[in-house]
PDB file of N, CA and C in Angstrom:
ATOM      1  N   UNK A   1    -131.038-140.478  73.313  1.00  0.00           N
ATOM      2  CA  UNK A   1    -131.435-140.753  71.971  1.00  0.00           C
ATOM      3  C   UNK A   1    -130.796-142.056  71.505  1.00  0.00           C
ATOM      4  N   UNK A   2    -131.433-142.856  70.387  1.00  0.00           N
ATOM      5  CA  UNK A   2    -131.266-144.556  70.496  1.00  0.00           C
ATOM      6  C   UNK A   2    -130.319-143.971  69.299  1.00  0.00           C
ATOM      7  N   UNK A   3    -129.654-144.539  68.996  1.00  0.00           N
ATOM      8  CA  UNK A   3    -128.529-144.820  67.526  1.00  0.00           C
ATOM      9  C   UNK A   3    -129.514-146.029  66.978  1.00  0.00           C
ATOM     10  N   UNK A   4    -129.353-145.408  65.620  1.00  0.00           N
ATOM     11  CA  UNK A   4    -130.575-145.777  64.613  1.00  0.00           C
ATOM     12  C   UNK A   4    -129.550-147.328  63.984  1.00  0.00           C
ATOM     13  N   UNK A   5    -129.937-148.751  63.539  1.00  0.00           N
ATOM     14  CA  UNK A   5    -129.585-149.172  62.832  1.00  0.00           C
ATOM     15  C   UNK A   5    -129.563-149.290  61.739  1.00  0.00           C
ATOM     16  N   UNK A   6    -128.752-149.795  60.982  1.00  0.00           N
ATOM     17  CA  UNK A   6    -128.968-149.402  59.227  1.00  0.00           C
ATOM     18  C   UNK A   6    -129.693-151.103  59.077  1.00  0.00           C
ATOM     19  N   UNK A   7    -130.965-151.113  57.897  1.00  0.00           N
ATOM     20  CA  UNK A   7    -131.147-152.284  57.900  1.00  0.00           C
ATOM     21  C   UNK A   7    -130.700-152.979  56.258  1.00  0.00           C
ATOM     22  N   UNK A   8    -129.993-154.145  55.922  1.00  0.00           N
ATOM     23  CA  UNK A   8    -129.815-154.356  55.085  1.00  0.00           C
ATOM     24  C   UNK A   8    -131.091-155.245  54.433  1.00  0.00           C
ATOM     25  N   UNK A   9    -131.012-155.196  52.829  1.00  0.00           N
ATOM     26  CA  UNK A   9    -132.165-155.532  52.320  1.00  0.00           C
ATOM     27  C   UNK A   9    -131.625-157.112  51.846  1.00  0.00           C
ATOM     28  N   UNK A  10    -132.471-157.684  50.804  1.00  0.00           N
ATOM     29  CA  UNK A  10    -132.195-158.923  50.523  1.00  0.00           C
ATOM     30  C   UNK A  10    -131.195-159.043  49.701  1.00  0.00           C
ATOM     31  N   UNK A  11    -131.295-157.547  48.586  1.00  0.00           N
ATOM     32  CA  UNK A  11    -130.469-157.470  47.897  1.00  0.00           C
ATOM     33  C   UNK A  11    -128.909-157.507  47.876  1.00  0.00           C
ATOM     34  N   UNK A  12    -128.779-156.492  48.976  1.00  0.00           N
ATOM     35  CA  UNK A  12    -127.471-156.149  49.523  1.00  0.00           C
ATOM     36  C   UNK A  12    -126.714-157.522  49.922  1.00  0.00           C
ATOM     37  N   UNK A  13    -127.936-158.308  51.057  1.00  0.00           N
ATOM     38  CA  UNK A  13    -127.612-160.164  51.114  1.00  0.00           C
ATOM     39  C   UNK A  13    -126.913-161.060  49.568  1.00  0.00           C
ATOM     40  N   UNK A  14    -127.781-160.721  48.701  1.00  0.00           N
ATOM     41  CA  UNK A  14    -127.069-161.175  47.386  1.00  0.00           C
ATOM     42  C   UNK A  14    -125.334-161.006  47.082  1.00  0.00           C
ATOM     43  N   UNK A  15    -125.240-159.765  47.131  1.00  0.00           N
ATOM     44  CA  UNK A  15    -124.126-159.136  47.113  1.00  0.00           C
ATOM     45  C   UNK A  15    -122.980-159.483  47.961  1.00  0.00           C
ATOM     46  N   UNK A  16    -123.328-159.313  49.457  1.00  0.00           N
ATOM     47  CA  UNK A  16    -122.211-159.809  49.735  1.00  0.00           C
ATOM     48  C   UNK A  16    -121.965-161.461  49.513  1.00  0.00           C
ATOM     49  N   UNK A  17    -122.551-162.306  49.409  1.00  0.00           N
ATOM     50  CA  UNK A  17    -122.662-163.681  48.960  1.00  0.00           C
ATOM     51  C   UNK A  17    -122.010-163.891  47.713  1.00  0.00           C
ATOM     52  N   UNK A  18    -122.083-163.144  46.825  1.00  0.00           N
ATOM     53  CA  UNK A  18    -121.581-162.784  45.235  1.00  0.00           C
ATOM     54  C   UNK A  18    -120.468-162.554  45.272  1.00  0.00           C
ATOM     55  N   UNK A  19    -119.964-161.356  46.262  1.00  0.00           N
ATOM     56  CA  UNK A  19    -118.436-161.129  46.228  1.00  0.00           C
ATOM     57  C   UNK A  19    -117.741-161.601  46.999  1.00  0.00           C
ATOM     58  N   UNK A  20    -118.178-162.117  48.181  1.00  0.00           N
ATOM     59  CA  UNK A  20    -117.706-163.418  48.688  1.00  0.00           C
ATOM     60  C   UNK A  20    -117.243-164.539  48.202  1.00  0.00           C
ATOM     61  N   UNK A  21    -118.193-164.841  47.136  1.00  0.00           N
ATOM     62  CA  UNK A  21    -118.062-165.834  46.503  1.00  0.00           C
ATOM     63  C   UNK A  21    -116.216-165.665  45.611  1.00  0.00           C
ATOM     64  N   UNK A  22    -116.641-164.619  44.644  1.00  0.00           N
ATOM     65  CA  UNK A  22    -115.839-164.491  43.598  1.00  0.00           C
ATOM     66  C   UNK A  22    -114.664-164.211  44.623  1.00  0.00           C
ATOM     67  N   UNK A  23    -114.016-163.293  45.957  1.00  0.00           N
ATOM     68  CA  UNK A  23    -113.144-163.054  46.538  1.00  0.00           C
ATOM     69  C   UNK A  23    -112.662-164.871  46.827  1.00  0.00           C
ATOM     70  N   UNK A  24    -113.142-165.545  47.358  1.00  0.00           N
ATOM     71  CA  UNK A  24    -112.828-167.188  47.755  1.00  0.00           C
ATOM     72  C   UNK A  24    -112.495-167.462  46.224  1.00  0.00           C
ATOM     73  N   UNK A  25    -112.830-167.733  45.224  1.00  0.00           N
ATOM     74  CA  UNK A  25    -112.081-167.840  44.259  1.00  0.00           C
ATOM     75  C   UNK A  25    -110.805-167.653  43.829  1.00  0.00           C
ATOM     76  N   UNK A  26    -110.283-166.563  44.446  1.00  0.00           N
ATOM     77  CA  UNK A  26    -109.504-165.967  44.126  1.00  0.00           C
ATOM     78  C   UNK A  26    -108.725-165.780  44.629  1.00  0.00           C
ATOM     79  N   UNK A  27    -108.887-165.759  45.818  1.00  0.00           N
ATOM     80  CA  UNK A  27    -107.569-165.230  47.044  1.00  0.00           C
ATOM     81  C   UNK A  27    -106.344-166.534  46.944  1.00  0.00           C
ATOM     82  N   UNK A  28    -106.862-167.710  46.415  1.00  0.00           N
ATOM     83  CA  UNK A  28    -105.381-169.061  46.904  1.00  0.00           C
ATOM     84  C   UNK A  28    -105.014-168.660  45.611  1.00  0.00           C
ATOM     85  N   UNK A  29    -105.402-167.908  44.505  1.00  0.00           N
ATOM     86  CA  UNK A  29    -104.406-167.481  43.423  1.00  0.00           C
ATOM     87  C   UNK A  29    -103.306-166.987  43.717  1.00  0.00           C
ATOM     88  N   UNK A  30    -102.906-166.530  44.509  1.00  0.00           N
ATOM     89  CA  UNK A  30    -101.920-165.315  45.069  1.00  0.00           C
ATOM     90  C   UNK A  30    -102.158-163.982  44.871  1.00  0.00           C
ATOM     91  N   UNK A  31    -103.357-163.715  44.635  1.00  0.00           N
ATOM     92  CA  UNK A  31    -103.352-161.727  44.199  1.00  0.00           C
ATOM     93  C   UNK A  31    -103.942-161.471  45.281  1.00  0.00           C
ATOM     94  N   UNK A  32    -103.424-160.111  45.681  1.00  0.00           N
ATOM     95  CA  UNK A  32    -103.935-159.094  46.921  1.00  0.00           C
ATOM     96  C   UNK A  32    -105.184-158.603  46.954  1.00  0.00           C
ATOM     97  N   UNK A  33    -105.593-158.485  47.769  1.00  0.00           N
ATOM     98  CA  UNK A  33    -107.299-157.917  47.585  1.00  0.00           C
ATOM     99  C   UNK A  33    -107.469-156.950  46.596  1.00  0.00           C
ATOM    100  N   UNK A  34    -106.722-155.541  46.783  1.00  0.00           N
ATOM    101  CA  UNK A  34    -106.606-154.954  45.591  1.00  0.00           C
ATOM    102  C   UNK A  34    -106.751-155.173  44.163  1.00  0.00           C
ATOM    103  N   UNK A  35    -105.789-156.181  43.956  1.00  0.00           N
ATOM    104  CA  UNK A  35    -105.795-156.889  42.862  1.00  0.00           C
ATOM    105  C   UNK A  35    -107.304-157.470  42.300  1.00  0.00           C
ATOM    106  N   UNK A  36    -107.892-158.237  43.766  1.00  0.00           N
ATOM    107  CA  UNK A  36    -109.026-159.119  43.263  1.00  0.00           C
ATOM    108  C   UNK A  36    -109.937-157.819  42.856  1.00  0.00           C
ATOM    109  N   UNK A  37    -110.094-156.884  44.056  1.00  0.00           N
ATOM    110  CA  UNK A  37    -111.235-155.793  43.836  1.00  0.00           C
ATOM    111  C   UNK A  37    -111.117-155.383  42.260  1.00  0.00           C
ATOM    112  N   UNK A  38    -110.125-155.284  41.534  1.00  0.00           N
ATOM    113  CA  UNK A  38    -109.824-154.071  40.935  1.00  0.00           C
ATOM    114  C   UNK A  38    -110.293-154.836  39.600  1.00  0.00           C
ATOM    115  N   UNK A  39    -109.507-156.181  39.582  1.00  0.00           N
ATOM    116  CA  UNK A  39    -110.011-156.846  38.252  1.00  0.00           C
ATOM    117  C   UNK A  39    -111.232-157.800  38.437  1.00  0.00           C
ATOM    118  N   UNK A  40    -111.559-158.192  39.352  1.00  0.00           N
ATOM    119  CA  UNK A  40    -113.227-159.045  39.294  1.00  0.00           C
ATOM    120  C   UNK A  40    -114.334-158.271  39.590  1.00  0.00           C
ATOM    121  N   UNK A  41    -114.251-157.093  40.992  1.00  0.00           N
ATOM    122  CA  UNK A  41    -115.176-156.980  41.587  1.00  0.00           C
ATOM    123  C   UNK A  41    -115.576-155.794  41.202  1.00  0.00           C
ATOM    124  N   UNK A  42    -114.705-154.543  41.132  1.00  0.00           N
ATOM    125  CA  UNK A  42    -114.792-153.434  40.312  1.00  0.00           C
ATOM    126  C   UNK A  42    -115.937-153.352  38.989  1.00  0.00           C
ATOM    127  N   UNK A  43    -114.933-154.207  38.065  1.00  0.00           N
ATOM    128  CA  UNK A  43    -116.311-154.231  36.776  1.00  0.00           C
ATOM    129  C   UNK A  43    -117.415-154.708  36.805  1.00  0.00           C
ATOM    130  N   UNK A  44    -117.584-155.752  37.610  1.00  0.00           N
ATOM    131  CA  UNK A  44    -119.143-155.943  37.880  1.00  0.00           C
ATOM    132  C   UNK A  44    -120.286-155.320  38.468  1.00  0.00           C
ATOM    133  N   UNK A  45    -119.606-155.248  39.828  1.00  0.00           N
ATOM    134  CA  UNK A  45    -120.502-154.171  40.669  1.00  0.00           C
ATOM    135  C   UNK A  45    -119.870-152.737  41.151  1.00  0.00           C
ATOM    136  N   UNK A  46    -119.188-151.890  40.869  1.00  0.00           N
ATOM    137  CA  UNK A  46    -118.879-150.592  40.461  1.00  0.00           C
ATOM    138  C   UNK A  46    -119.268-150.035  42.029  1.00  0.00           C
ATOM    139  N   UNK A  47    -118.147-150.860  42.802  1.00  0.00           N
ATOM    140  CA  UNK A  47    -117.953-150.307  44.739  1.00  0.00           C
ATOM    141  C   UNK A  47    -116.826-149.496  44.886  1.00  0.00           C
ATOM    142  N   UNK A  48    -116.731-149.257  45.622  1.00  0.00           N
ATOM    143  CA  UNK A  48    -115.383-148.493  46.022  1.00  0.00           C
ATOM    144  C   UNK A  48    -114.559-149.643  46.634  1.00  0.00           C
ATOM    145  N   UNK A  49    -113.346-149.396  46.907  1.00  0.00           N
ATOM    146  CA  UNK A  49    -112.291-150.449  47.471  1.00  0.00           C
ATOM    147  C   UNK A  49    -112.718-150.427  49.040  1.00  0.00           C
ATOM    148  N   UNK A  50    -113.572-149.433  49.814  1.00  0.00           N
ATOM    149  CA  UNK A  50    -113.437-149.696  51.235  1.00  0.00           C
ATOM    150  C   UNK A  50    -114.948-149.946  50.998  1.00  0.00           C
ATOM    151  N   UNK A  51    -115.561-150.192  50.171  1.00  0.00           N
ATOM    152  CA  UNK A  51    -117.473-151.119  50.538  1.00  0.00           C
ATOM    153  C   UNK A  51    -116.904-152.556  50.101  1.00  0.00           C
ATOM    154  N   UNK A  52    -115.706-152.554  48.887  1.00  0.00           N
ATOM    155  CA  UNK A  52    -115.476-154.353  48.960  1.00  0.00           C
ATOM    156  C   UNK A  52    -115.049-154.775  50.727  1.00  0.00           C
ATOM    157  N   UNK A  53    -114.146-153.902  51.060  1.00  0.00           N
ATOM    158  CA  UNK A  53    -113.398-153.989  52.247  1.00  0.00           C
ATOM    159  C   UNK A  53    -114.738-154.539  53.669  1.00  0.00           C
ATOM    160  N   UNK A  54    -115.285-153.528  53.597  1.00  0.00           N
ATOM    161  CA  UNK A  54    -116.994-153.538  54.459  1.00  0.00           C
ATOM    162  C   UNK A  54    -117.332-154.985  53.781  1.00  0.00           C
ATOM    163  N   UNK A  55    -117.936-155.655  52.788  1.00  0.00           N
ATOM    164  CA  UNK A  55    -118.536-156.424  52.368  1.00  0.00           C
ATOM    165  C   UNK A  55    -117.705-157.852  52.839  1.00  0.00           C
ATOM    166  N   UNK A  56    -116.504-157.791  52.182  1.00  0.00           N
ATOM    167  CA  UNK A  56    -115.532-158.961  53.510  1.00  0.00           C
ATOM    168  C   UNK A  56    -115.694-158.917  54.454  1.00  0.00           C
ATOM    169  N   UNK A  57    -116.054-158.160  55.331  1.00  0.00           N
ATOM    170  CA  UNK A  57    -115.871-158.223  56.839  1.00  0.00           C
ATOM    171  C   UNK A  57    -117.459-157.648  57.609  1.00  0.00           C
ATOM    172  N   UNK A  58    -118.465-158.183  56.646  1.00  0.00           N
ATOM    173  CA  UNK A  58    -119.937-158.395  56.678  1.00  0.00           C
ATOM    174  C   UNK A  58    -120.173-159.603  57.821  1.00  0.00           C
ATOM    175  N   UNK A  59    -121.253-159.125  58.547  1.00  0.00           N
ATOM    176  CA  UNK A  59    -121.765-160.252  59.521  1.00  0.00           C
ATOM    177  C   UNK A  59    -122.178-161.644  58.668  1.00  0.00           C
ATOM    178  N   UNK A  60    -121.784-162.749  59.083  1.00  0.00           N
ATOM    179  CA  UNK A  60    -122.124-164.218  58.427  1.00  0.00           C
ATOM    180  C   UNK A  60    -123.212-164.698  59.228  1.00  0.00           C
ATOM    181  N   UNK A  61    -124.461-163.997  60.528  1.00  0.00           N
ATOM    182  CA  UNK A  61    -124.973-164.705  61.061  1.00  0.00           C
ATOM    183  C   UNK A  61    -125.832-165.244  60.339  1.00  0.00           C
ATOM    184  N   UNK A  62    -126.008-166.562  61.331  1.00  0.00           N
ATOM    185  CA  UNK A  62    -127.381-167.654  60.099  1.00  0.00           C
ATOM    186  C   UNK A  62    -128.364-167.043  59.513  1.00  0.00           C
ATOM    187  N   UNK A  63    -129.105-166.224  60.691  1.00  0.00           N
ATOM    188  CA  UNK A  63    -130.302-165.730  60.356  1.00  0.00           C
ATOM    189  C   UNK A  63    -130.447-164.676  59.102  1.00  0.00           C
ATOM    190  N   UNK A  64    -128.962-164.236  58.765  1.00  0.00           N
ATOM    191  CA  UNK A  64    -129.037-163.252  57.487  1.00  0.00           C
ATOM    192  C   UNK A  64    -128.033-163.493  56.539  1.00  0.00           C
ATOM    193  N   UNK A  65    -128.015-165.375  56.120  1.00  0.00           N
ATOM    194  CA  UNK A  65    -127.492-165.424  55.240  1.00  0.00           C
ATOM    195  C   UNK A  65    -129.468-165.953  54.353  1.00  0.00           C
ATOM    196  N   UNK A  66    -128.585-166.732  53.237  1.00  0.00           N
ATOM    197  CA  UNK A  66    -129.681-166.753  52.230  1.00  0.00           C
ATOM    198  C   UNK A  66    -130.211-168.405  51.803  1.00  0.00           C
ATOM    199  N   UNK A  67    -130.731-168.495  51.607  1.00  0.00           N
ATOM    200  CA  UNK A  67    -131.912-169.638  51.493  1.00  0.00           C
ATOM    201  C   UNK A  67    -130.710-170.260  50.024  1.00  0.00           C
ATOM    202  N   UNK A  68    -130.826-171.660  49.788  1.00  0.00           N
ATOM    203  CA  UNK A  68    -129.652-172.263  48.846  1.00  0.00           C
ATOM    204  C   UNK A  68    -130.384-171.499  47.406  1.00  0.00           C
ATOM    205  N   UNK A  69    -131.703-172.106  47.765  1.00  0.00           N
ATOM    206  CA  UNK A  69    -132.127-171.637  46.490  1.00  0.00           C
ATOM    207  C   UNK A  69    -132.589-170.366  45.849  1.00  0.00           C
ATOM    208  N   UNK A  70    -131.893-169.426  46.552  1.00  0.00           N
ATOM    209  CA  UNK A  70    -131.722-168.268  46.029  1.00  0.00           C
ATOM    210  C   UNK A  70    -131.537-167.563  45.311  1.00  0.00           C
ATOM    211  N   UNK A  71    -131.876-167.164  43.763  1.00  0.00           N
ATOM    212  CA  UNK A  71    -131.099-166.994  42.920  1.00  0.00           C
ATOM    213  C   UNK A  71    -129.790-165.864  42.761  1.00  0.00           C
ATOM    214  N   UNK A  72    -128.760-165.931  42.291  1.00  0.00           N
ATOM    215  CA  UNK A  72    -127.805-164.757  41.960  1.00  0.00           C
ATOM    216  C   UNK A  72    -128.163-163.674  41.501  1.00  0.00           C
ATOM    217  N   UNK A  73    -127.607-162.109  41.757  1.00  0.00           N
ATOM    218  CA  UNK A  73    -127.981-161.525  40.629  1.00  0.00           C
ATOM    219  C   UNK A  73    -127.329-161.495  39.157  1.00  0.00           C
ATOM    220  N   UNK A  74    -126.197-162.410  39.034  1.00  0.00           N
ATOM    221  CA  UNK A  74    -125.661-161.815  37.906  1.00  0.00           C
ATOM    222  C   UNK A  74    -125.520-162.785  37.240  1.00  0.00           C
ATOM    223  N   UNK A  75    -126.258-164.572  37.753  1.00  0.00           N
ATOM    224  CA  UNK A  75    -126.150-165.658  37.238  1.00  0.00           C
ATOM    225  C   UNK A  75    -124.679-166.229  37.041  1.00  0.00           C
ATOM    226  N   UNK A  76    -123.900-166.068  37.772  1.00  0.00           N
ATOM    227  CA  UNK A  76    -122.603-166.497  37.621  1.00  0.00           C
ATOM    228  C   UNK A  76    -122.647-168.170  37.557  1.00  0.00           C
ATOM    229  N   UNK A  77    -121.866-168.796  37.085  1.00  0.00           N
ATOM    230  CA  UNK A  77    -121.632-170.287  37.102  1.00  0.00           C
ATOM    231  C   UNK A  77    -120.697-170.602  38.452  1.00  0.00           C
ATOM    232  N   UNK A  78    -121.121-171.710  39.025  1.00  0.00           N
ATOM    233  CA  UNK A  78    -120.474-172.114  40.471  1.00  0.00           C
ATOM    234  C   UNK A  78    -119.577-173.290  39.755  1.00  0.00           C
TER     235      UNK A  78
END
């Protein structure tokens, strides 16, 4: 029997790009992931500490990152 893959959608692509984003922001501050999860990533998108954890350590291949002009979901300013 084959082991099924999970397929991610475009959305989910948004997401980790989003908290990627905001985690690189943040990390040469000096706060611990914890820290970042708890006060940036927490109130926005309402994950648990081990899906931020999963979402850091998300595949970066080319083929499933995202087009520039992509829009955000939450319109953040770059």
């Amino acid at each position: 029997m084959r082991k099924r893959r999970q397929r991610r959608g475009v959305s989910y692509r948004k997401r980790v790009v989003d908290i990627n984003r905001i985690y690189d922001e943040h990390v040469n501050d000096g706060l611990s992931n914890r820290e970042i999860w708890r006060r940036f990533i927490y109130p926005v998108y309402a994950i648990s500490e081990r899906s931020f954890y999963n979402i850091l350590s998300a595949s970066a291949d080319p083929e499933k990152t995202l087009p520039a002009d992509y829009p955000s979901l939450f319109g953040f300013k770059d």
